[in-house]
Each structure stands twice: as C-alpha cells, then as structure tokens.
PDB file of N, CA and C in Angstrom:
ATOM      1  N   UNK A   1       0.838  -1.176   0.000  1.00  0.00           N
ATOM      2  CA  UNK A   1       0.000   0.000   0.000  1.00  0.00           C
ATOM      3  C   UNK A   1       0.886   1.244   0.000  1.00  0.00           C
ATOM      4  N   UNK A   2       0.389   2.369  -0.691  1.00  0.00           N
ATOM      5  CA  UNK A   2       1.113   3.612  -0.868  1.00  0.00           C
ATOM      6  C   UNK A   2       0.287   4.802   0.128  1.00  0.00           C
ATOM      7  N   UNK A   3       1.800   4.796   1.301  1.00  0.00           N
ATOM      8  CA  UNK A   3       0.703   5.611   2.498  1.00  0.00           C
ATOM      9  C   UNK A   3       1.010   7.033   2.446  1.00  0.00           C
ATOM     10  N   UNK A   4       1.698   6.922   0.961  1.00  0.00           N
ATOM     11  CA  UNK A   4       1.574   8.737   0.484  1.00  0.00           C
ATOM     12  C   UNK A   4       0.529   9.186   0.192  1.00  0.00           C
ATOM     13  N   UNK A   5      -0.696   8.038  -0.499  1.00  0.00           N
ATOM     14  CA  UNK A   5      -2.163   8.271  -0.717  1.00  0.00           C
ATOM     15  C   UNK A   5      -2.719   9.226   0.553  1.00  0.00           C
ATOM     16  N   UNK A   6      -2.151   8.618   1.198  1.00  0.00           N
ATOM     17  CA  UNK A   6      -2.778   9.262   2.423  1.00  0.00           C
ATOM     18  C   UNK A   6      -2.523  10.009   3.517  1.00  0.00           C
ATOM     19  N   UNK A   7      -1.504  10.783   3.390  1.00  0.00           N
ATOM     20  CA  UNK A   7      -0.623  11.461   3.844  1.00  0.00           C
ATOM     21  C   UNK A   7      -1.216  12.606   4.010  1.00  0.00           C
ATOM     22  N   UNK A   8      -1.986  13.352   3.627  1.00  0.00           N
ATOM     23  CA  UNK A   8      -2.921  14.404   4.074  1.00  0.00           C
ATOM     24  C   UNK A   8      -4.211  14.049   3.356  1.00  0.00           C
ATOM     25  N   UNK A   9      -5.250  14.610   4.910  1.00  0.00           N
ATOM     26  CA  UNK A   9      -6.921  14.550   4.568  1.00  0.00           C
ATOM     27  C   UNK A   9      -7.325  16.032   4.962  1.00  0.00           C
ATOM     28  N   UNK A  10      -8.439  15.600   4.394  1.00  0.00           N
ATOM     29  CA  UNK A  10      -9.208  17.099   4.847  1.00  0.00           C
ATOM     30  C   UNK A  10     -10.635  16.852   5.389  1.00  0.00           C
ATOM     31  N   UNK A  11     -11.017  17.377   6.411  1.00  0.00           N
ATOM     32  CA  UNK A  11     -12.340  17.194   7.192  1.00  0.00           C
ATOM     33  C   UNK A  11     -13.214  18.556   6.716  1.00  0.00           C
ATOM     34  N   UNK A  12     -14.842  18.148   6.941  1.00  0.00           N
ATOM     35  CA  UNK A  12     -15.564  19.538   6.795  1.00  0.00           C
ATOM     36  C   UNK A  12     -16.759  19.382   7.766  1.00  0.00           C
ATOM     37  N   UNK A  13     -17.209  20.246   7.373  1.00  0.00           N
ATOM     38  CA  UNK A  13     -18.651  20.123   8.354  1.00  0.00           C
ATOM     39  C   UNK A  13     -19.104  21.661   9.070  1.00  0.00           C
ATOM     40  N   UNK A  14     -20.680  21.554   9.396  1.00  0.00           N
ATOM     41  CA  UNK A  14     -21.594  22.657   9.137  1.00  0.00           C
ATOM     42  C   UNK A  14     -21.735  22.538  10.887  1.00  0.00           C
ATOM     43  N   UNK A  15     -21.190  23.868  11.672  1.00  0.00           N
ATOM     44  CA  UNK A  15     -21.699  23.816  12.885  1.00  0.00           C
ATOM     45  C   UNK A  15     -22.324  24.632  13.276  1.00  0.00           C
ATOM     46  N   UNK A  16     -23.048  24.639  14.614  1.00  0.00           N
ATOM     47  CA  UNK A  16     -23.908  25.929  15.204  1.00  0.00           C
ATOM     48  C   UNK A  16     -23.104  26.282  16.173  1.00  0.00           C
ATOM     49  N   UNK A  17     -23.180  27.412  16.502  1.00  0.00           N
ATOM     50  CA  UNK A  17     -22.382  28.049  17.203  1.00  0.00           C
ATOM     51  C   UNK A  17     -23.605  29.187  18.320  1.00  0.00           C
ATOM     52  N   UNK A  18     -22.723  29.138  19.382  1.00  0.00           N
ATOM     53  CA  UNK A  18     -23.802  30.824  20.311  1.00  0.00           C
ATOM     54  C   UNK A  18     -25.247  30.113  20.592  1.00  0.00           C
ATOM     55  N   UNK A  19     -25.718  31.154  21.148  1.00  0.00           N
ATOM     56  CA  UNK A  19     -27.002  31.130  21.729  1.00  0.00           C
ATOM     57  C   UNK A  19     -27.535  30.833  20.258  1.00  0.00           C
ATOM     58  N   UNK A  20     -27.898  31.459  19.564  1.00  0.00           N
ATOM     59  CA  UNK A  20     -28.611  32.138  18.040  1.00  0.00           C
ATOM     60  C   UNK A  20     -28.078  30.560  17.578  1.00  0.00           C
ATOM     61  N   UNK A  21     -27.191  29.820  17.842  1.00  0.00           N
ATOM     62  CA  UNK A  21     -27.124  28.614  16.892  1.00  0.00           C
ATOM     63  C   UNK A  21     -27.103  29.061  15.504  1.00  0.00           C
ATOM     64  N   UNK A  22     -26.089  30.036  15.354  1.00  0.00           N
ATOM     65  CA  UNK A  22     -25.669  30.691  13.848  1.00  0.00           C
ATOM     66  C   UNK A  22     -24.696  29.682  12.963  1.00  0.00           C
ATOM     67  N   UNK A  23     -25.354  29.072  11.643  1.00  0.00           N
ATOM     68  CA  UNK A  23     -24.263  28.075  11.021  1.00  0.00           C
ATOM     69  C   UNK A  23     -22.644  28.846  10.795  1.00  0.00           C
ATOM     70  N   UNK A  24     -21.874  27.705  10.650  1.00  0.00           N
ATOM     71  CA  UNK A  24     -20.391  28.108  10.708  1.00  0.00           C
ATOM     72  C   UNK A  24     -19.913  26.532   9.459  1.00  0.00           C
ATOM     73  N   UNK A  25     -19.499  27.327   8.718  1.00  0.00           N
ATOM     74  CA  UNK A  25     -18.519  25.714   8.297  1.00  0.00           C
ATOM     75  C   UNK A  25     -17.548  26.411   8.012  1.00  0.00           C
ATOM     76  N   UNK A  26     -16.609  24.842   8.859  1.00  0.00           N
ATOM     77  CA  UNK A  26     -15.417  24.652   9.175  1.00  0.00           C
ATOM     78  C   UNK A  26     -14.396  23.768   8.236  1.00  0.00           C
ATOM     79  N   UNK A  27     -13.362  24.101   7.805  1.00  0.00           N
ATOM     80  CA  UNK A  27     -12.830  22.760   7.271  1.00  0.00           C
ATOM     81  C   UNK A  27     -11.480  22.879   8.044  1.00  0.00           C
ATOM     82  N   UNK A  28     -10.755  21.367   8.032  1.00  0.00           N
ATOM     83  CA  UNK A  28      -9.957  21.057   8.834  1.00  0.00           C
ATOM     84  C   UNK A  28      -8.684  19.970   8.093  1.00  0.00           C
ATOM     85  N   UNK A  29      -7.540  20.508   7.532  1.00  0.00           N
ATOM     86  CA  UNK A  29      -6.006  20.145   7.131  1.00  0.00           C
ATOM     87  C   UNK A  29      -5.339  19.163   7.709  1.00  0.00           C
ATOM     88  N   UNK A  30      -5.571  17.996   7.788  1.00  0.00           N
ATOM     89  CA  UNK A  30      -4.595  17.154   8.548  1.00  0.00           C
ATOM     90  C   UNK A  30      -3.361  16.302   7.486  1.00  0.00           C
ATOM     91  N   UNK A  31      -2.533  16.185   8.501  1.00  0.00           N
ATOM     92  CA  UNK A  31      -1.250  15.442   7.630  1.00  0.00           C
ATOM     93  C   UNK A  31      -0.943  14.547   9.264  1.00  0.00           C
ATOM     94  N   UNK A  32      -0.750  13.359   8.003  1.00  0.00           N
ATOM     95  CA  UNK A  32      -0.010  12.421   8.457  1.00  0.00           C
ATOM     96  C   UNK A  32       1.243  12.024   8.956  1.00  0.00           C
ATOM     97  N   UNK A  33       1.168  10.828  10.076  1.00  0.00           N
ATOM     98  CA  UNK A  33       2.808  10.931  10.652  1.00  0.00           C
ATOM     99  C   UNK A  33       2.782   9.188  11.132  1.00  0.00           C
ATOM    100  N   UNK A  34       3.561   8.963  11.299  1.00  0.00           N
ATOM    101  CA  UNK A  34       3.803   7.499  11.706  1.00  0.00           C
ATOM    102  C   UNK A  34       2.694   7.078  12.681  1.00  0.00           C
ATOM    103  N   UNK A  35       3.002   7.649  13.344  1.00  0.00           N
ATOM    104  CA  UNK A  35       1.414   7.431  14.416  1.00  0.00           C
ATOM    105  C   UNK A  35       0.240   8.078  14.667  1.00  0.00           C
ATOM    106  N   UNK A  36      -0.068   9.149  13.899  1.00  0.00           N
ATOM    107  CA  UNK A  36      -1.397   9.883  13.868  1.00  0.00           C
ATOM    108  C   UNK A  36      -1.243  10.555  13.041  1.00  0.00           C
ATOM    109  N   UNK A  37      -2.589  11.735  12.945  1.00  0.00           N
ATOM    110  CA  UNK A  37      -2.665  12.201  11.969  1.00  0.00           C
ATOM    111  C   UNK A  37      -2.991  14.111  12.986  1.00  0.00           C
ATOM    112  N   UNK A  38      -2.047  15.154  11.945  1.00  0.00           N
ATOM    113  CA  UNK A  38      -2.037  16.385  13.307  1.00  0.00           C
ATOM    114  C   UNK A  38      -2.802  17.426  12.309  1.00  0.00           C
ATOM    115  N   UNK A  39      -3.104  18.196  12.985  1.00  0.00           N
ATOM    116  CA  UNK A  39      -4.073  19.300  12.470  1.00  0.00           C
ATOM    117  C   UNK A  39      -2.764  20.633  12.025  1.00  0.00           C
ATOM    118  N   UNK A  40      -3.223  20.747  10.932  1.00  0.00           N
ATOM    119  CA  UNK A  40      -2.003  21.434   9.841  1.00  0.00           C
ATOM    120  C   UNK A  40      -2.726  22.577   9.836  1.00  0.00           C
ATOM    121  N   UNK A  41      -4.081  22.860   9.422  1.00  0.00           N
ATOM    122  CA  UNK A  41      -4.830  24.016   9.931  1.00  0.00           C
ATOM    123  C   UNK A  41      -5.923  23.995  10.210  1.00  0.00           C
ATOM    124  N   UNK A  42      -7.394  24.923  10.517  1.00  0.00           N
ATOM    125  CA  UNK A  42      -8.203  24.825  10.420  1.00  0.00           C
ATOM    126  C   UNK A  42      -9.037  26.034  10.928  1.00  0.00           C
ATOM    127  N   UNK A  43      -9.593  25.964   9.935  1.00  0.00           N
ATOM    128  CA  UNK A  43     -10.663  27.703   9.284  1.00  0.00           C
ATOM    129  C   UNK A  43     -12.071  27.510   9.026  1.00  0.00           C
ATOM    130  N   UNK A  44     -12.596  28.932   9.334  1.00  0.00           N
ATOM    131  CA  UNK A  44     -13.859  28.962   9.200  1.00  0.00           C
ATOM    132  C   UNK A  44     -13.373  29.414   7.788  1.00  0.00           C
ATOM    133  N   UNK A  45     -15.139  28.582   7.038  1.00  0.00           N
ATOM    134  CA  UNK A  45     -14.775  28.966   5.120  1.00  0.00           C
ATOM    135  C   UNK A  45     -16.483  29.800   5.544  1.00  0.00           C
ATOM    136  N   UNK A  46     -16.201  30.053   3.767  1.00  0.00           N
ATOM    137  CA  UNK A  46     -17.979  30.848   3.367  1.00  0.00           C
ATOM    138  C   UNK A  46     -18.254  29.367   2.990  1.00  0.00           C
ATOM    139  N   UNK A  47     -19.666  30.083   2.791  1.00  0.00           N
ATOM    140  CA  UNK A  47     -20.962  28.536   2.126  1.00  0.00           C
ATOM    141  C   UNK A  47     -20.460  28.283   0.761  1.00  0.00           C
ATOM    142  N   UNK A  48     -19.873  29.424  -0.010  1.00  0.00           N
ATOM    143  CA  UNK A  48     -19.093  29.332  -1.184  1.00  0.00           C
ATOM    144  C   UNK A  48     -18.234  28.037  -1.254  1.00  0.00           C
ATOM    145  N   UNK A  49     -17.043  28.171  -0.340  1.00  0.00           N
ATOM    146  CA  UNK A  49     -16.023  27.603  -0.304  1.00  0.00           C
ATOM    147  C   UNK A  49     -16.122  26.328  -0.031  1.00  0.00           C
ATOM    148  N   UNK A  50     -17.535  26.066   1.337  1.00  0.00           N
ATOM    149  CA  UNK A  50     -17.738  24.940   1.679  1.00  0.00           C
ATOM    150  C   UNK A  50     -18.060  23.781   0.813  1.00  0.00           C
ATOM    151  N   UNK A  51     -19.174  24.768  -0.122  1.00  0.00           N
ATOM    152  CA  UNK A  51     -19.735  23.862  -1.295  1.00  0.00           C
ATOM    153  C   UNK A  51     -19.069  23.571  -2.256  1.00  0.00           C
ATOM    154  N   UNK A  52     -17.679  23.985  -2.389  1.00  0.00           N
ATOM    155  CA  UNK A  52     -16.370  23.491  -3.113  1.00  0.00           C
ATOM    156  C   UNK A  52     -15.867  22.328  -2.536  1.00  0.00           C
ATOM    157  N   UNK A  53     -15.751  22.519  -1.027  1.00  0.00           N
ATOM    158  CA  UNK A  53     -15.366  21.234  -0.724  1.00  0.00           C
ATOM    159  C   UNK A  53     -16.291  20.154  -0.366  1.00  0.00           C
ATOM    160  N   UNK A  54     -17.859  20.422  -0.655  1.00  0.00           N
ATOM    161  CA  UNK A  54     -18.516  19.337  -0.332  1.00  0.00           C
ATOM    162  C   UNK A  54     -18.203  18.726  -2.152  1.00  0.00           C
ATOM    163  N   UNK A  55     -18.395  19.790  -2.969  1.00  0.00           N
ATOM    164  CA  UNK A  55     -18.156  19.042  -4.604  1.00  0.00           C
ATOM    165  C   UNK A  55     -16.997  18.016  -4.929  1.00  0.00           C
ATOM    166  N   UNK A  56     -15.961  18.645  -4.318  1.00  0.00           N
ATOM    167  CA  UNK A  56     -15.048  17.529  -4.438  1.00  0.00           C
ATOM    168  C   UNK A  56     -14.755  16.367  -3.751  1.00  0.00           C
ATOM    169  N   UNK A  57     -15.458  16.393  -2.298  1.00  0.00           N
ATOM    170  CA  UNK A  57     -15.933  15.107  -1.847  1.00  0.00           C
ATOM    171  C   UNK A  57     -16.730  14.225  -2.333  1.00  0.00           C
ATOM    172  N   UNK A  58     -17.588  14.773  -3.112  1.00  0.00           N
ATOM    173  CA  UNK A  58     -18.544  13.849  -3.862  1.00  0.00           C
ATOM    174  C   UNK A  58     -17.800  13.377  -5.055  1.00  0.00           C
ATOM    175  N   UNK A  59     -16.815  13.911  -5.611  1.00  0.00           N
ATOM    176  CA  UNK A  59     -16.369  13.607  -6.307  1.00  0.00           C
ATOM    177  C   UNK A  59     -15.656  12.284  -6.120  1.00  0.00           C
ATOM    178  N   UNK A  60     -14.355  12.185  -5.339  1.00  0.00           N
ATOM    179  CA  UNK A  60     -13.794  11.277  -4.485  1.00  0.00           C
ATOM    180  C   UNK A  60     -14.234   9.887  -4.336  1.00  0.00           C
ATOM    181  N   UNK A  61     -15.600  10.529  -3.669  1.00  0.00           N
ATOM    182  CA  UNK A  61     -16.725   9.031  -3.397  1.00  0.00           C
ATOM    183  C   UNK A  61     -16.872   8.411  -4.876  1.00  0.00           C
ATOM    184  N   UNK A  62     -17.251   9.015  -5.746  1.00  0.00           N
ATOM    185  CA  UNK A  62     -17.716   8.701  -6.843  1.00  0.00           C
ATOM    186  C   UNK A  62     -16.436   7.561  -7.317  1.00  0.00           C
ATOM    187  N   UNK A  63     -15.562   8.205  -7.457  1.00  0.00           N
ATOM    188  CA  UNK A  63     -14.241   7.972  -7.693  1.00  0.00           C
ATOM    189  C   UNK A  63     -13.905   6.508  -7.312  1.00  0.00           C
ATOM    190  N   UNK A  64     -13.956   6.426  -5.390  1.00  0.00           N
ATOM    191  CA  UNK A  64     -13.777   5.408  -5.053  1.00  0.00           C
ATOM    192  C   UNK A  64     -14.932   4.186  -5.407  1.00  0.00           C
ATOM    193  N   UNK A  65     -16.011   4.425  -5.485  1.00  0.00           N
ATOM    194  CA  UNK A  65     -17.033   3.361  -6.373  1.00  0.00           C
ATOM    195  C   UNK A  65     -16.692   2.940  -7.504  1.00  0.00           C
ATOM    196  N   UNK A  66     -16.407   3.483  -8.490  1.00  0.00           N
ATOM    197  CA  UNK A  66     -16.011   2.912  -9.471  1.00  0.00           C
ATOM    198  C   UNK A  66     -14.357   2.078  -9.300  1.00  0.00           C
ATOM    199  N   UNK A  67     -13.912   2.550  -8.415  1.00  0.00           N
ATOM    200  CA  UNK A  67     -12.628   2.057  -8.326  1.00  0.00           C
ATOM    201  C   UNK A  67     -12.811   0.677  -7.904  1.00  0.00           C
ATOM    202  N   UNK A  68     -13.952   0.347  -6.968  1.00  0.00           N
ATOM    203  CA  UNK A  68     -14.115  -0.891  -6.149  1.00  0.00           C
ATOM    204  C   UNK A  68     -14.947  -1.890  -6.924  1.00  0.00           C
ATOM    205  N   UNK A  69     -15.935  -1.189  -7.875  1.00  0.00           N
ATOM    206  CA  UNK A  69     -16.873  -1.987  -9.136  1.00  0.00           C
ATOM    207  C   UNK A  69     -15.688  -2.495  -9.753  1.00  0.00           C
ATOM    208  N   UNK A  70     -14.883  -2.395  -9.608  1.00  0.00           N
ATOM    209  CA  UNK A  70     -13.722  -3.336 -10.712  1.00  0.00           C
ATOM    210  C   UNK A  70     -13.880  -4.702 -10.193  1.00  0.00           C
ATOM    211  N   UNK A  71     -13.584  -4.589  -8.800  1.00  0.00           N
ATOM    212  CA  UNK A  71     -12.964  -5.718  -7.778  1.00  0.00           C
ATOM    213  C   UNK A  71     -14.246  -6.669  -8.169  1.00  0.00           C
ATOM    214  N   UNK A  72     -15.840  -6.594  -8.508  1.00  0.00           N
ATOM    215  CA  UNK A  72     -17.089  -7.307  -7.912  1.00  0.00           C
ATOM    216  C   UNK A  72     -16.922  -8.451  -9.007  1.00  0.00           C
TER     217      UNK A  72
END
C-alpha cells in the first residue's frame, strides 16, 4: 500500500455556534505521521467555499465506487 495516498486529509462540516445557533462551516487540514494524523490548519470557510469542498468530496466518493466496481 502507498501511504503517500494518504498522507494528508481534509475534514468539513456545518456547525452551530452561540445562543442564536448561527451556522459556521469549518474545514480542517490534517497530515499524516507514523502514528497519527495532526491538524495542519483549520478555518472557518464561506458557504461558497464549503460547497467546493462538499463538490469535491462527492467527487472522491464517486471515484472510489467505481474504483471498487472493478474488484465485484
């Protein structure tokens, strides 16, 4: 296995925040290390940005399905 594949991820997700429970999305930079994985950065984005990175997650997924329809 090539654990450069995986050598950095990226997390996202839509939170509430405050009294008002005002949305916030967050995304979150991690890189890899022999024994865990450390937070490289992590920022509040716009709904813009978010929905960039929800697109290319879907993408990914997509990605990995067809990758695994080989194996059936």
């Amino acid at each position: 296995m090539d654990f450069e594949l995986w050598e950095r991820a990226r997390l996202g997700g839509k939170y509430y925040l405050g009294e008002a429970h005002e949305p916030v999305y967050v995304i979150v930079d991690l890189y890899g290390t022999s024994t865990a994985y450390r937070v490289s950065s992590c920022r509040v984005v716009s709904q813009e940005e978010f929905s960039g990175f929800e697109e290319q997650l879907a993408d990914w997924r997509q990605q990995i399905i067809q990758y695994f329809e080989m194996f059936r």
